[in-house]
Protein backbone atom coordinates (compact mmCIF):
# COMPACT_ATOMS: atom_id res chain seq x y z
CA UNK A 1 83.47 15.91 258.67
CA UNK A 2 85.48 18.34 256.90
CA UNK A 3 82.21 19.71 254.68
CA UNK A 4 80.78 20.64 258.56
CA UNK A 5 83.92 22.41 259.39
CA UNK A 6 84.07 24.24 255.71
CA UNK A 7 79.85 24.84 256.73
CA UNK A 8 80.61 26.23 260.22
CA UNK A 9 83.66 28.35 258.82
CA UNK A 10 81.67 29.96 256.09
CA UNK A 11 78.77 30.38 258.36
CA UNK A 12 80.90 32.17 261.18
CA UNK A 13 82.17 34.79 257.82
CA UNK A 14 79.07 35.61 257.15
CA UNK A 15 77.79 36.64 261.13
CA UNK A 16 81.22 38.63 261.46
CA UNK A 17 80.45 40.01 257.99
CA UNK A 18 76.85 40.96 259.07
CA UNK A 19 77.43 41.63 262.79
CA UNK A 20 80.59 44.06 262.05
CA UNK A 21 78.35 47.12 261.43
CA UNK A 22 76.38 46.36 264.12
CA UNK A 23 78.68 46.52 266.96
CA UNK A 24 79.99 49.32 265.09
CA UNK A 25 76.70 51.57 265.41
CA UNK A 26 77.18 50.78 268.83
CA UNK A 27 80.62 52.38 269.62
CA UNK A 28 79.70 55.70 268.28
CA UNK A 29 79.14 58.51 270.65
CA UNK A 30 77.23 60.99 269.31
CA UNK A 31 76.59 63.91 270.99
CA UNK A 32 74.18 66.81 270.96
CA UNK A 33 76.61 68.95 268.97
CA UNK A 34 76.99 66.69 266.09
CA UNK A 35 73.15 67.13 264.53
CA UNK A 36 73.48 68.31 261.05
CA UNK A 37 70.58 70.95 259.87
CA UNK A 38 69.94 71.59 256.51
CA UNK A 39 67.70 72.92 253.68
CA UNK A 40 66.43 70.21 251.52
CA UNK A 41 64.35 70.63 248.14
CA UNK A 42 62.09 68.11 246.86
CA UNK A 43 63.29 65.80 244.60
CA UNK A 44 62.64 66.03 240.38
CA UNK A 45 61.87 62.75 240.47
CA UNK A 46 64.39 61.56 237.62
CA UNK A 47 65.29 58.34 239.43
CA UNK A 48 62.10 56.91 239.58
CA UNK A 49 61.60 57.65 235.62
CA UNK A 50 65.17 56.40 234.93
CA UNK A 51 64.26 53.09 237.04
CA UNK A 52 60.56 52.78 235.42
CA UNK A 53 62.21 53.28 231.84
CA UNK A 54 65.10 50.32 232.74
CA UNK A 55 62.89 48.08 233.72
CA UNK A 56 60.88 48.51 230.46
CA UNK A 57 63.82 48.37 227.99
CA UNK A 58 64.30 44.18 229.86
């Protein structure tokens, strides 16, 4: 009995844990005004080379 309880308590952490940013996405109110422009360059492509060469060096 008390490994269900321990179950259900860990079980209920992990949907607040998981649901938390959820209902927070919710509650924002965004408005028009609040759309952010910008100029973006193209990448150099150094993470993918840093994560190809990592992955090599296991």
């Amino acid at each position: 009995m008390f490994q269900a309880l321990m179950q259900l308590a860990k079980g209920l952490a992990v949907a607040a844990v998981v649901s938390s940013p959820l209902l927070a996405v919710q509650n924002v109110r965004a408005g028009h005004e609040s759309i952010i422009e910008g100029d973006y360059s193209r990448s150099s492509g150094a993470g993918f080379v840093l994560m190809v060469s990592l992955k090599r060096a296991r």
